[in-house]
C-alpha atoms as a PDB file:
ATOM      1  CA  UNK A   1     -39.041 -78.459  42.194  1.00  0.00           C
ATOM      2  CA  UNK A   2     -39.937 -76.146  39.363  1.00  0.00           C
ATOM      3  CA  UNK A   3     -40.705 -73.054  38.265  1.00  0.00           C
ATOM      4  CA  UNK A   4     -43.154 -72.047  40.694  1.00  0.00           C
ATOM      5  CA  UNK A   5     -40.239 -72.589  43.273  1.00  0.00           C
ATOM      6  CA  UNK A   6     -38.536 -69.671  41.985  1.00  0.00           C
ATOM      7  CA  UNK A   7     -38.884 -67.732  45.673  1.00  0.00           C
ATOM      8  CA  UNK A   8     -36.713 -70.122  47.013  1.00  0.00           C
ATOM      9  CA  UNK A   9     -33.902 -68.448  44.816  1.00  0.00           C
ATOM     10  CA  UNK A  10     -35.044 -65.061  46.325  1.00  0.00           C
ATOM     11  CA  UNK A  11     -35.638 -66.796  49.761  1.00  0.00           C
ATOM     12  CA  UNK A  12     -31.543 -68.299  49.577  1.00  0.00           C
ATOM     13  CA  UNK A  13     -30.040 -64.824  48.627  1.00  0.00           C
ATOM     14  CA  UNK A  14     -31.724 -62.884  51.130  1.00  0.00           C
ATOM     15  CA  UNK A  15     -30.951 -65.588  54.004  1.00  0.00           C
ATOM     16  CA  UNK A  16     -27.333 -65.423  52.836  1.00  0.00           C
ATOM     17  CA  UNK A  17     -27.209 -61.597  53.376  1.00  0.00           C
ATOM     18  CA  UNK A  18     -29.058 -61.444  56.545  1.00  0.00           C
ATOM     19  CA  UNK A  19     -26.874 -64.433  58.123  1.00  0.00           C
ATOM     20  CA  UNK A  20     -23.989 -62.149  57.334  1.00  0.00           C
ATOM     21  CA  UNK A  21     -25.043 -59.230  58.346  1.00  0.00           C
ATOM     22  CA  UNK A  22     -26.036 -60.989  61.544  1.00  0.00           C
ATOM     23  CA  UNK A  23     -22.455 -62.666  62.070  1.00  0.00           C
ATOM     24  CA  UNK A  24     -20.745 -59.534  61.489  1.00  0.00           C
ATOM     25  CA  UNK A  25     -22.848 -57.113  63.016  1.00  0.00           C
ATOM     26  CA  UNK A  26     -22.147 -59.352  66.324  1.00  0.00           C
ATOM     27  CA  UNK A  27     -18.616 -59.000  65.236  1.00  0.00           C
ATOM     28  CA  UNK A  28     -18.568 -55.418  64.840  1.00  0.00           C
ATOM     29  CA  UNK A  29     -17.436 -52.756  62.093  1.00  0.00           C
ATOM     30  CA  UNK A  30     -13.559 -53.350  61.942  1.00  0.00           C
ATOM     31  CA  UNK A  31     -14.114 -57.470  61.012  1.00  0.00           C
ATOM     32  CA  UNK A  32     -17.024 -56.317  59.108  1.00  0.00           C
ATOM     33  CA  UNK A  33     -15.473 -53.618  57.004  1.00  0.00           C
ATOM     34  CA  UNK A  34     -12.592 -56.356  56.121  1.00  0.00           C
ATOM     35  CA  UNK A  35     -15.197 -58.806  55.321  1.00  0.00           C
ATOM     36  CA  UNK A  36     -16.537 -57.179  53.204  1.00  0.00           C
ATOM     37  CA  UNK A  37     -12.965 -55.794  51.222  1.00  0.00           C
ATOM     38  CA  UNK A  38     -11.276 -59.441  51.475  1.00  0.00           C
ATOM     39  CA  UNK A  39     -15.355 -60.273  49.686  1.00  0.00           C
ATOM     40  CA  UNK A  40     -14.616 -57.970  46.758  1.00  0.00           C
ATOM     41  CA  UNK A  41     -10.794 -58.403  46.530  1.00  0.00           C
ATOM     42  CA  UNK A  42     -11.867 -62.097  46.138  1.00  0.00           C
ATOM     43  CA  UNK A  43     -14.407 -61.179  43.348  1.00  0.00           C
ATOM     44  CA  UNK A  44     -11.823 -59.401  41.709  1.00  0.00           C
ATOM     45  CA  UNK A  45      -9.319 -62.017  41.687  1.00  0.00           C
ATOM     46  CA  UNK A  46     -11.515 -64.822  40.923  1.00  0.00           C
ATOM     47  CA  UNK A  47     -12.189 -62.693  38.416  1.00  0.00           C
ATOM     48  CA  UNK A  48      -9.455 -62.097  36.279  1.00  0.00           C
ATOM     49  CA  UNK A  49      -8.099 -65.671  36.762  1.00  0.00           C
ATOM     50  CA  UNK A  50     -10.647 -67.574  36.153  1.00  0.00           C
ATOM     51  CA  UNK A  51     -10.709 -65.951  32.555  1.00  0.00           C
ATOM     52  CA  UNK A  52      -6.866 -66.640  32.107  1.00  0.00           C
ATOM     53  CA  UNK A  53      -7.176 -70.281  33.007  1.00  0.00           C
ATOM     54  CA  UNK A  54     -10.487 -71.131  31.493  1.00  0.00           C
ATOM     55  CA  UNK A  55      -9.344 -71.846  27.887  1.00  0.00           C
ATOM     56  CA  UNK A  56      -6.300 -74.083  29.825  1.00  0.00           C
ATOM     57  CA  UNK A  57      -8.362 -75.981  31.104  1.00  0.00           C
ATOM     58  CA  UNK A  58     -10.817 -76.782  28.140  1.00  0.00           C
ATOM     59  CA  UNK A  59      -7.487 -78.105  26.350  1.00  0.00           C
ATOM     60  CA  UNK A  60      -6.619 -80.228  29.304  1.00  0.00           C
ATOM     61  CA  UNK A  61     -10.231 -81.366  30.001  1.00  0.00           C
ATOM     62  CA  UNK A  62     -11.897 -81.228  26.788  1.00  0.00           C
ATOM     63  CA  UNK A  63     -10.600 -80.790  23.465  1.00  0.00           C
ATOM     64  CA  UNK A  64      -9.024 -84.244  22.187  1.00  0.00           C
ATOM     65  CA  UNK A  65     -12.134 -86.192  23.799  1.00  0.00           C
ATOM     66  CA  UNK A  66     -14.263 -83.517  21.627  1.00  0.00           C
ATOM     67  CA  UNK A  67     -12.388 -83.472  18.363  1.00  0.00           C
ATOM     68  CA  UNK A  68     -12.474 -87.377  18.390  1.00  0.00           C
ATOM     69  CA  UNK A  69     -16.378 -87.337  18.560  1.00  0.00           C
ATOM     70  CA  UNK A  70     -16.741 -84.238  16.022  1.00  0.00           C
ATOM     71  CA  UNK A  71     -14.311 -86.423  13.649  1.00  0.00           C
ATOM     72  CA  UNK A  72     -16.612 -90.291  13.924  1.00  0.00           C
ATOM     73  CA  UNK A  73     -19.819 -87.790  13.561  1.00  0.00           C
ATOM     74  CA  UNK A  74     -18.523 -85.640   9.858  1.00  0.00           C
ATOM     75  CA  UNK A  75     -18.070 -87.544   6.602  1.00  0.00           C
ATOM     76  CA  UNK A  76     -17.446 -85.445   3.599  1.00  0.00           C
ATOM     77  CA  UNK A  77     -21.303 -85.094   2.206  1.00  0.00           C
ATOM     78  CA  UNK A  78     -22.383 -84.840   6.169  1.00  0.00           C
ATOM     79  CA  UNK A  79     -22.713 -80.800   6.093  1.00  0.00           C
ATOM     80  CA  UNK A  80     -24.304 -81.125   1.972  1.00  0.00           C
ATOM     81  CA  UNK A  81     -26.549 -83.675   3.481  1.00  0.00           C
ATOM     82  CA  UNK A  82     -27.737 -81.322   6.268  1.00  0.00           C
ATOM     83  CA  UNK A  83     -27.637 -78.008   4.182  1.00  0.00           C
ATOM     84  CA  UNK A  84     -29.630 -79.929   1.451  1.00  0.00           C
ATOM     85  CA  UNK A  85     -32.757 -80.023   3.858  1.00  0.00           C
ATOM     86  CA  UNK A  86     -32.282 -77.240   6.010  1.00  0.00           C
ATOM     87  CA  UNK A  87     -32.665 -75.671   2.192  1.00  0.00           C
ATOM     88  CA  UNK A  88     -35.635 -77.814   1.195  1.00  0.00           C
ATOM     89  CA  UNK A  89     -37.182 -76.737   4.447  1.00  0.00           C
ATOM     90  CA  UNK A  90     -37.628 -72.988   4.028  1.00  0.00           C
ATOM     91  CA  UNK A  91     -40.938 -73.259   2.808  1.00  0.00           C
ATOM     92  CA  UNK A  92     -39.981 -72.973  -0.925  1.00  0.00           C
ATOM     93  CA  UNK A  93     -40.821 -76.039  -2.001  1.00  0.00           C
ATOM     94  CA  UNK A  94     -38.000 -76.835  -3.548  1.00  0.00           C
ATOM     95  CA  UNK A  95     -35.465 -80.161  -4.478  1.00  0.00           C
ATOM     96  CA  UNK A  96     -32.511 -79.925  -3.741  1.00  0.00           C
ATOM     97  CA  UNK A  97     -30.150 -81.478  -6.467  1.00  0.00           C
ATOM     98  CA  UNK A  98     -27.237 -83.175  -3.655  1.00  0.00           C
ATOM     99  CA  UNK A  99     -24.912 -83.523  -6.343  1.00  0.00           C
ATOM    100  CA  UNK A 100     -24.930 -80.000  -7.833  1.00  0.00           C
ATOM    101  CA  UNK A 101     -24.597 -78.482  -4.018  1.00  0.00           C
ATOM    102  CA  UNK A 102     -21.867 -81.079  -3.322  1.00  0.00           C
ATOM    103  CA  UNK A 103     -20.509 -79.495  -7.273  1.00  0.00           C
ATOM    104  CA  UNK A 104     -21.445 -75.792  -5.561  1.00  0.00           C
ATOM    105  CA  UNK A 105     -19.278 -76.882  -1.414  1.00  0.00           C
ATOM    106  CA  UNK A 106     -16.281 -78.367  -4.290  1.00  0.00           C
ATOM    107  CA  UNK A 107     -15.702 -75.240  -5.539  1.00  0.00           C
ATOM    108  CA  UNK A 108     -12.532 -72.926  -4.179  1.00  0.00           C
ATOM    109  CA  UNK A 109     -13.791 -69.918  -6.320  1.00  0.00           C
ATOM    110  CA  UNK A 110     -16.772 -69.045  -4.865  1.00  0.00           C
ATOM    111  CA  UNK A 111     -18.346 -67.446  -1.856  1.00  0.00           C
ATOM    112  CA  UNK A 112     -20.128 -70.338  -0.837  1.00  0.00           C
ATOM    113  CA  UNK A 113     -23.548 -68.554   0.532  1.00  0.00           C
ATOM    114  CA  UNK A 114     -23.757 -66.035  -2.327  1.00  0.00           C
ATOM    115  CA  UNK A 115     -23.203 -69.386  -4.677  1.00  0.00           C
ATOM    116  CA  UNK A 116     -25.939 -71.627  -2.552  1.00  0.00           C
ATOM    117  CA  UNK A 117     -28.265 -68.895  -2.731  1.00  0.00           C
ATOM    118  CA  UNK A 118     -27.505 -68.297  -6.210  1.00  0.00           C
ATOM    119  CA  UNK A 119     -28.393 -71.704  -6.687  1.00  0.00           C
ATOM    120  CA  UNK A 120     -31.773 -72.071  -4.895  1.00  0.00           C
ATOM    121  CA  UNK A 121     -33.123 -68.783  -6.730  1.00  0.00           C
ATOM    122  CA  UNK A 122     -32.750 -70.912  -9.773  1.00  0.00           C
ATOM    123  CA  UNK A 123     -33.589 -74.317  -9.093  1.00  0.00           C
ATOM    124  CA  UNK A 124     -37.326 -74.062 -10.028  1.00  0.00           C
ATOM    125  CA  UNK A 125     -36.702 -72.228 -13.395  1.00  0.00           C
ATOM    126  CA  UNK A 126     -38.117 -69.277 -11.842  1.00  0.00           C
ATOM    127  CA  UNK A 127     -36.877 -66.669  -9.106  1.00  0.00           C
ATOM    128  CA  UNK A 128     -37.919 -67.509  -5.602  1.00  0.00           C
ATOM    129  CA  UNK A 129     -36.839 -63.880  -4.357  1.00  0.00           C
ATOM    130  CA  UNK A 130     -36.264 -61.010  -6.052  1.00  0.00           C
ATOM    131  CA  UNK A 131     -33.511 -59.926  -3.653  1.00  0.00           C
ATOM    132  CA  UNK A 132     -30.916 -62.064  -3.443  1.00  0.00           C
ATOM    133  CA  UNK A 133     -29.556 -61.158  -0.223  1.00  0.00           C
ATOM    134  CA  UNK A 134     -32.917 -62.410   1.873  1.00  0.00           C
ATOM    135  CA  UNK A 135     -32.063 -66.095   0.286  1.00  0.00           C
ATOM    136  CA  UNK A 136     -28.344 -65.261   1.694  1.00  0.00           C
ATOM    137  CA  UNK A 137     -29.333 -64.583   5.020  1.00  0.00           C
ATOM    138  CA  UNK A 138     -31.594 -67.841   5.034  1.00  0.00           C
ATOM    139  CA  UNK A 139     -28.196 -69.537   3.790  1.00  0.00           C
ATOM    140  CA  UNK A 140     -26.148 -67.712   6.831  1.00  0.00           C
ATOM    141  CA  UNK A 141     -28.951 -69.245   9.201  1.00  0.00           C
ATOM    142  CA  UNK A 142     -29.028 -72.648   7.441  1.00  0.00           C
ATOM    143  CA  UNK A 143     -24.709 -72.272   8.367  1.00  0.00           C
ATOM    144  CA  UNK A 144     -25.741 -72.188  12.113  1.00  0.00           C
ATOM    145  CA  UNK A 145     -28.755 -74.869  11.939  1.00  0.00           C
ATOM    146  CA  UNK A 146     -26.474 -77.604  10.510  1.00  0.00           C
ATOM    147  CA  UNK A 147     -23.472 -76.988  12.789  1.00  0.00           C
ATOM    148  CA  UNK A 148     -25.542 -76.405  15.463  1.00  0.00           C
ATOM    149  CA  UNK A 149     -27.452 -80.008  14.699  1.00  0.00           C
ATOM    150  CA  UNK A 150     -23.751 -81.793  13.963  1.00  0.00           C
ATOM    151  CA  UNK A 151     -22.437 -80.130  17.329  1.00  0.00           C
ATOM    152  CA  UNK A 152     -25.649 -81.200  18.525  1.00  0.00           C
ATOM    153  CA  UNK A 153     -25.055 -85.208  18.064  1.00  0.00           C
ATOM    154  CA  UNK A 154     -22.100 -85.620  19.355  1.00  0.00           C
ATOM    155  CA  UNK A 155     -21.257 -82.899  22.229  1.00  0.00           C
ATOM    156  CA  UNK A 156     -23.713 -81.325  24.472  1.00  0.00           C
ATOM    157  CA  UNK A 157     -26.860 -79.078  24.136  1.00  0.00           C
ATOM    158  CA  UNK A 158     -24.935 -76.230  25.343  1.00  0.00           C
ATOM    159  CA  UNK A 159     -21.929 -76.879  22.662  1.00  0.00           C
ATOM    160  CA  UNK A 160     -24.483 -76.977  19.895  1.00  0.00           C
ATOM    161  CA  UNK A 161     -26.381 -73.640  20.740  1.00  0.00           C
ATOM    162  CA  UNK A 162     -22.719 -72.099  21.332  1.00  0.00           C
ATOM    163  CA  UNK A 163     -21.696 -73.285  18.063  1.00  0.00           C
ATOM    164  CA  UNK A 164     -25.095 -72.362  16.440  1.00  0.00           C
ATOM    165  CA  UNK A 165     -24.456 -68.747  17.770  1.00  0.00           C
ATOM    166  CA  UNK A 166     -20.938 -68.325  16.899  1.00  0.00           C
ATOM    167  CA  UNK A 167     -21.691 -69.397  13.468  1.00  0.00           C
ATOM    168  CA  UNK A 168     -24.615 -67.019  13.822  1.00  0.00           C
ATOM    169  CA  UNK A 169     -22.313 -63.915  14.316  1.00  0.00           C
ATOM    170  CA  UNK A 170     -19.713 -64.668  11.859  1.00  0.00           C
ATOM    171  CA  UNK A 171     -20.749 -66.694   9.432  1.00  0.00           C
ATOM    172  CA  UNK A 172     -17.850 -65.659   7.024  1.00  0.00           C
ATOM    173  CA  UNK A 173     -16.064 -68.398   9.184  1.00  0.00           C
ATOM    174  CA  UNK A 174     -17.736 -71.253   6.930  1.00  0.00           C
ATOM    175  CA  UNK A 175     -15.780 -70.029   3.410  1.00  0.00           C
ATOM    176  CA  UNK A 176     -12.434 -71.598   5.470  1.00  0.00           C
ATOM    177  CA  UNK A 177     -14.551 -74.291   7.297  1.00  0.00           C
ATOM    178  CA  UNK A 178     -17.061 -75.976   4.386  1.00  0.00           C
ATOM    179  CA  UNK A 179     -13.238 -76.893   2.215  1.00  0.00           C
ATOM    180  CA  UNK A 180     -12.214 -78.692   5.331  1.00  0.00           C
ATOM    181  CA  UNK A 181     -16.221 -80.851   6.001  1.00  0.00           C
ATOM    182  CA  UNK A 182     -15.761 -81.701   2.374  1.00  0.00           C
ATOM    183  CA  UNK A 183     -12.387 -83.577   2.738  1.00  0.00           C
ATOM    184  CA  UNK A 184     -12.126 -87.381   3.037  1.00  0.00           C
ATOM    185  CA  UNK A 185      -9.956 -86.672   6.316  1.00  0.00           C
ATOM    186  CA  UNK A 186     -12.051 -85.006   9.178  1.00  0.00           C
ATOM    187  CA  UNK A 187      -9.577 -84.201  11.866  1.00  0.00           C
ATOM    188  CA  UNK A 188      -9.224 -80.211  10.782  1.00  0.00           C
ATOM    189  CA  UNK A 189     -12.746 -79.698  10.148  1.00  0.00           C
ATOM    190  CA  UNK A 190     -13.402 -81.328  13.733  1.00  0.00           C
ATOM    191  CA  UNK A 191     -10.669 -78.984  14.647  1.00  0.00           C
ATOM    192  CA  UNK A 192     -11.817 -76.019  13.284  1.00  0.00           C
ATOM    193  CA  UNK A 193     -14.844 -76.403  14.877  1.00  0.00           C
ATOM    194  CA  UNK A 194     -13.806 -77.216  17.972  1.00  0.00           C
ATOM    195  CA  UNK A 195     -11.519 -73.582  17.941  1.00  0.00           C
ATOM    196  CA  UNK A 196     -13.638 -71.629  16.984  1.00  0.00           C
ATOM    197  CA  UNK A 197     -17.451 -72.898  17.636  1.00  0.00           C
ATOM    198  CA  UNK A 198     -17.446 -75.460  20.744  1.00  0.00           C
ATOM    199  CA  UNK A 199     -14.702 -73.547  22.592  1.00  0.00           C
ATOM    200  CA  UNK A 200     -16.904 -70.918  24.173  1.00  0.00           C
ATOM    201  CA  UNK A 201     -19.020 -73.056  25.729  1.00  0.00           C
ATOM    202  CA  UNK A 202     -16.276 -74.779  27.401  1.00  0.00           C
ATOM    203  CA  UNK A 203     -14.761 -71.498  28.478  1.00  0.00           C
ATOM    204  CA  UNK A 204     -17.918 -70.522  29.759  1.00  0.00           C
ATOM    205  CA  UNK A 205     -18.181 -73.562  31.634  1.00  0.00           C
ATOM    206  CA  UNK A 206     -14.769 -73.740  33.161  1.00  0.00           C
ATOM    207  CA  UNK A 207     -14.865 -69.756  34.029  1.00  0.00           C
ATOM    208  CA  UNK A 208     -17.833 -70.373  36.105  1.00  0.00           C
ATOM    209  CA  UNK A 209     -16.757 -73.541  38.120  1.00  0.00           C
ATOM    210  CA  UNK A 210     -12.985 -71.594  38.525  1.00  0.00           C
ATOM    211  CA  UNK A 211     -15.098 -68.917  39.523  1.00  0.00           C
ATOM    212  CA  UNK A 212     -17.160 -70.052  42.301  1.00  0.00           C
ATOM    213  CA  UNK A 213     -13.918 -72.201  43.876  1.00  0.00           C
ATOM    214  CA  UNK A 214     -11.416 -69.184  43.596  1.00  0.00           C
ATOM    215  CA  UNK A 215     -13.448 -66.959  44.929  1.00  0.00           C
ATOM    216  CA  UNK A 216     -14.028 -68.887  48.182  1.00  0.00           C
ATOM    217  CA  UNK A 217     -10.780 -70.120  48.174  1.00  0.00           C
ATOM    218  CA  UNK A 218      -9.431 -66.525  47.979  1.00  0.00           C
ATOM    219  CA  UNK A 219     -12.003 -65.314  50.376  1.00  0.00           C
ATOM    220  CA  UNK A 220     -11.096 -68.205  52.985  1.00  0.00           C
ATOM    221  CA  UNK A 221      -7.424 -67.256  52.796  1.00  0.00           C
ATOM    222  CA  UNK A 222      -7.736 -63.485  53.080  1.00  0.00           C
ATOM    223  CA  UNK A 223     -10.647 -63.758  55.897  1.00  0.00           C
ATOM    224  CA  UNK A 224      -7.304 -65.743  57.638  1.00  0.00           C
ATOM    225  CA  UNK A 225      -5.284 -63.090  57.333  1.00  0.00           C
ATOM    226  CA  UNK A 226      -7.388 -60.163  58.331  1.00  0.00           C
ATOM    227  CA  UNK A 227      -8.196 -62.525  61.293  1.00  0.00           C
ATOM    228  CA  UNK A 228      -4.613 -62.617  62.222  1.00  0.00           C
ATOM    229  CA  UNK A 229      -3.801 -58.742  61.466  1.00  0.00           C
ATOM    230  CA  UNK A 230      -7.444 -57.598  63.458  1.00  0.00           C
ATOM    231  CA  UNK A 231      -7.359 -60.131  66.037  1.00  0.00           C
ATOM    232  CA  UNK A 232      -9.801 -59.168  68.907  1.00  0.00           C
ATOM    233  CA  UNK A 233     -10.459 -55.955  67.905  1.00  0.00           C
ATOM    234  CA  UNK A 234     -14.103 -54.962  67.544  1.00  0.00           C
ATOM    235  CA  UNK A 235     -13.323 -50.776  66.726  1.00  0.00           C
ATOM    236  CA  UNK A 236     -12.267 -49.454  69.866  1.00  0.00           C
ATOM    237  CA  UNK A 237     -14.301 -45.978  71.064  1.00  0.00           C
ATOM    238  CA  UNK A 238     -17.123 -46.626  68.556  1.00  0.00           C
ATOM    239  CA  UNK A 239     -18.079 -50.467  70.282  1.00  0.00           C
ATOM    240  CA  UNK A 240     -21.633 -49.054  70.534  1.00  0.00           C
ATOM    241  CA  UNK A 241     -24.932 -49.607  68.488  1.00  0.00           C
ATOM    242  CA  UNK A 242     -23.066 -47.507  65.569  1.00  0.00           C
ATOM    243  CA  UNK A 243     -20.534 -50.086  65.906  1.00  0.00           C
ATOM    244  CA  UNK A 244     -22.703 -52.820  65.534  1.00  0.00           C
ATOM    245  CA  UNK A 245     -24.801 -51.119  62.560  1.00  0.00           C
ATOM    246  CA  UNK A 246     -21.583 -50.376  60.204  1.00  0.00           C
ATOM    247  CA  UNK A 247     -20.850 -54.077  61.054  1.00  0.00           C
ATOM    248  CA  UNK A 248     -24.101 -55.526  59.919  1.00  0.00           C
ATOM    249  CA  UNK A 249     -23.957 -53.238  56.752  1.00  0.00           C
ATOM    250  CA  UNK A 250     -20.596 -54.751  55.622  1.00  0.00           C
ATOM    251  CA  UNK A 251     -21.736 -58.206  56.700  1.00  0.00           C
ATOM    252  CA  UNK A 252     -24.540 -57.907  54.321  1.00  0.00           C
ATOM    253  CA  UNK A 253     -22.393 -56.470  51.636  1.00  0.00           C
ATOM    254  CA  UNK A 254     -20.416 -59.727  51.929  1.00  0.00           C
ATOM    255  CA  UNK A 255     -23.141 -61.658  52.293  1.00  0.00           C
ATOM    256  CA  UNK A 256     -23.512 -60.215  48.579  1.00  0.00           C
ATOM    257  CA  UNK A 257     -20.408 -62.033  47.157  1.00  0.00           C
ATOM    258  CA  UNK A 258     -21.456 -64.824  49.194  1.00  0.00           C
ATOM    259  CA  UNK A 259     -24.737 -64.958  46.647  1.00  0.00           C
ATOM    260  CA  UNK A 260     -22.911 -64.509  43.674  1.00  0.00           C
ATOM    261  CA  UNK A 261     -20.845 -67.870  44.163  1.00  0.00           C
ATOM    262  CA  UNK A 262     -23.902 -69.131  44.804  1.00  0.00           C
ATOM    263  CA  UNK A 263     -25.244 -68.265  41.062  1.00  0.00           C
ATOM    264  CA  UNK A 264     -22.318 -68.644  39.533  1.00  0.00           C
ATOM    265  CA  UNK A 265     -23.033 -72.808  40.785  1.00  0.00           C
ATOM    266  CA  UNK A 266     -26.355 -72.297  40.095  1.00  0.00           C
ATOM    267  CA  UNK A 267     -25.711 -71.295  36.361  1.00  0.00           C
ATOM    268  CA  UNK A 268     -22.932 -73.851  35.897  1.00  0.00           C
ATOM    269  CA  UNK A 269     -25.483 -76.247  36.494  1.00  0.00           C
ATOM    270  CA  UNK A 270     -27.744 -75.062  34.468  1.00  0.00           C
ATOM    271  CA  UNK A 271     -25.533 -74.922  31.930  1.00  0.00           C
ATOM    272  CA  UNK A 272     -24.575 -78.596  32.786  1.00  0.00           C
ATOM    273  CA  UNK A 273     -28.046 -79.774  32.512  1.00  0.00           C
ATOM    274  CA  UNK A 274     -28.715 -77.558  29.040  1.00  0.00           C
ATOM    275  CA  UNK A 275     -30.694 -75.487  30.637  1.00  0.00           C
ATOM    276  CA  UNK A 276     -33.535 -78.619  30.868  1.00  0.00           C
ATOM    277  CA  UNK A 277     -33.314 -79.300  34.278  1.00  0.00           C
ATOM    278  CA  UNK A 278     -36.744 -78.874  36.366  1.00  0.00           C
ATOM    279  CA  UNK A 279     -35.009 -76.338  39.372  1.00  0.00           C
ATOM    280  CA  UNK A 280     -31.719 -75.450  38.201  1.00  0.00           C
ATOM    281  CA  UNK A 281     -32.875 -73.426  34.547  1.00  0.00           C
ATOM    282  CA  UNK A 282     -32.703 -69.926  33.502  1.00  0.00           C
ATOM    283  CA  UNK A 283     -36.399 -70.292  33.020  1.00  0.00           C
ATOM    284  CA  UNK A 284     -36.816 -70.276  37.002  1.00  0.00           C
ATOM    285  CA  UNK A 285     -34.165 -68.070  37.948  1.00  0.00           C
ATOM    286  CA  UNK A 286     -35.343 -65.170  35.722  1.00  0.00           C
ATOM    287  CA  UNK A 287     -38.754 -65.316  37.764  1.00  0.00           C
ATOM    288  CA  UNK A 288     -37.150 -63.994  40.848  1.00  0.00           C
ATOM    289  CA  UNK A 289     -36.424 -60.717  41.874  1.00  0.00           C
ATOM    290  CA  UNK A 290     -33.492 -60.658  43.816  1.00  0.00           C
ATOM    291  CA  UNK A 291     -31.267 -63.876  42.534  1.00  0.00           C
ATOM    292  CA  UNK A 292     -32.075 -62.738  39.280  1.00  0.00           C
ATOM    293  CA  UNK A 293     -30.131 -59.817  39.450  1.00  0.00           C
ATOM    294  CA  UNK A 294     -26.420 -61.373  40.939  1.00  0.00           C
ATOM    295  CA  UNK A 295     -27.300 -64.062  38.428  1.00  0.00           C
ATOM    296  CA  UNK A 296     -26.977 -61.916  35.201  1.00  0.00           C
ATOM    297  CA  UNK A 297     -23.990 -60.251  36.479  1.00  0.00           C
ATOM    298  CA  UNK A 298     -22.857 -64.246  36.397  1.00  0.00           C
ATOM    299  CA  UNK A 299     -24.147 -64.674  33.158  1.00  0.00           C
ATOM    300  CA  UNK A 300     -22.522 -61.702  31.315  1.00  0.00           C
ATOM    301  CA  UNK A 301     -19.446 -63.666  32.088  1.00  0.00           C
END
């Protein structure tokens, strides 16, 4: 399946809310009205814990096993290497000299991007730009290119463009992290990296997967307990058609939650697959009209 399956999205969340507003209209408007609160306590509590153990687990799951690859990948003229053509590449046509920018990452000194660009204004004889901050900015971008790429060949699609974008929005971060890619030893720089530009991804990731099992697990236990505290009631006096309605209504409104462990899987996956895979991509999801809309309350996560 691919994109032009993107209905059955729609179709799946709208079956999902009309089976349970089915079930629990049958059921009536006390079971529904608790369905429909143990639905959002669940949300809640999924929630807030699968933030707090999300990071947990990527140290558990994920971090050494990481590091290790991020360490065989760097040597100490690997980011130099990289920077040199990302810099040769901006449509200056320019050489880069590899031992003057390896002179330029030696330096403690410096501001390393203000230096580079500094450097690359100069390296024809003649001033590629007469403000300096446009050749920064390229820099800051280059930053994000190269430890995207590095991220790139040894962890997975989704680490890279998380570390890309990280590096993106701060990229002060590289005056601490280019001293550590230039050192003989890689473990810190793989480290660093790892901390502070892999990480989210992996937090993303776990958050989701947490998500999705909490919630049902949650939901499962609490639907046992209002089961045990409602027992056969269906709402007394008001077991009519009004009854009946309210009980649909809240069925339907956990039916809702219901959908939204459903995209929470559905964007793991697609997170999984970097976002490549034929049915499970943001591409298809963002075609929809209903899915669409519990899925970006997923992916603000």
């Amino acid at each position: 399946m691919g994109s032009q399956f993107w209905w059955f999205y729609d179709v799946l969340a709208v079956a999902i809310i009309l089976v349970c507003a089915f079930i629990w209209g049958k059921k009536g408007a006390m079971k529904g009205v608790f369905a429909a609160v143990g639905g959002l306590l669940s949300v809640m509590l999924a929630f807030g814990i699968s933030g707090a153990v999300s990071d947990g687990l990527r140290q558990i799951a994920v971090k050494s096993g990481d590091v290790r690859k991020l360490e065989q990948r760097l040597s100490p003229d690997t980011f130099s290497d990289e920077m040199a053509v990302y810099l040769e590449n901006m449509g200056y046509s320019i050489r880069v000299d590899r031992k003057k920018l390896g002179e330029i990452l030696d330096r403690t000194d410096v501001q390393y991007d203000e230096a580079i660009a500094k450097y690359v204004n100069n390296v024809n004889s003649s001033r590629l730009e007469e403000d300096s901050q446009v050749l920064v900015e390229k820099v800051h971008e280059g930053y994000a290119v190269v430890i995207g790429e590095i991220v790139g060949e040894s962890l997975s699609k989704f680490a890279a463009e998380t570390a890309a974008d990280e590096v993106r929005k701060n990229p002060g971060m590289m005056q601490e992290l280019i001293p550590l890619l230039r050192q003989e030893v890689s473990a810190k720089a793989a480290d660093y990296i790892g901390e502070n530009c892999t990480a989210p991804a992996y937090r993303t990731m776990f958050r989701l997967a947490s998500f999705a099992v909490l919630l049902l697990v949650f939901w499962l236990a609490l639907t046992a307990i209002i089961r045990s505290f409602a027992g056969n009631r269906d709402g007394g006096s008001a077991a009519g058609a009004l009854n009946h309605i309210i009980g649909a209504i809240s069925g339907a409104v956990a039916g809702a939650f219901v959908v939204l462990a459903a995209a929470a899987a559905v964007r793991l996956s697609a997170v999984l697959g970097s976002d490549e895979m034929l049915f499970f991509n943001n591409h298809v999801v963002e075609k929809s009209f209903v899915f669409r809309f519990f899925y970006g309350m997923i992916a603000k996560m």
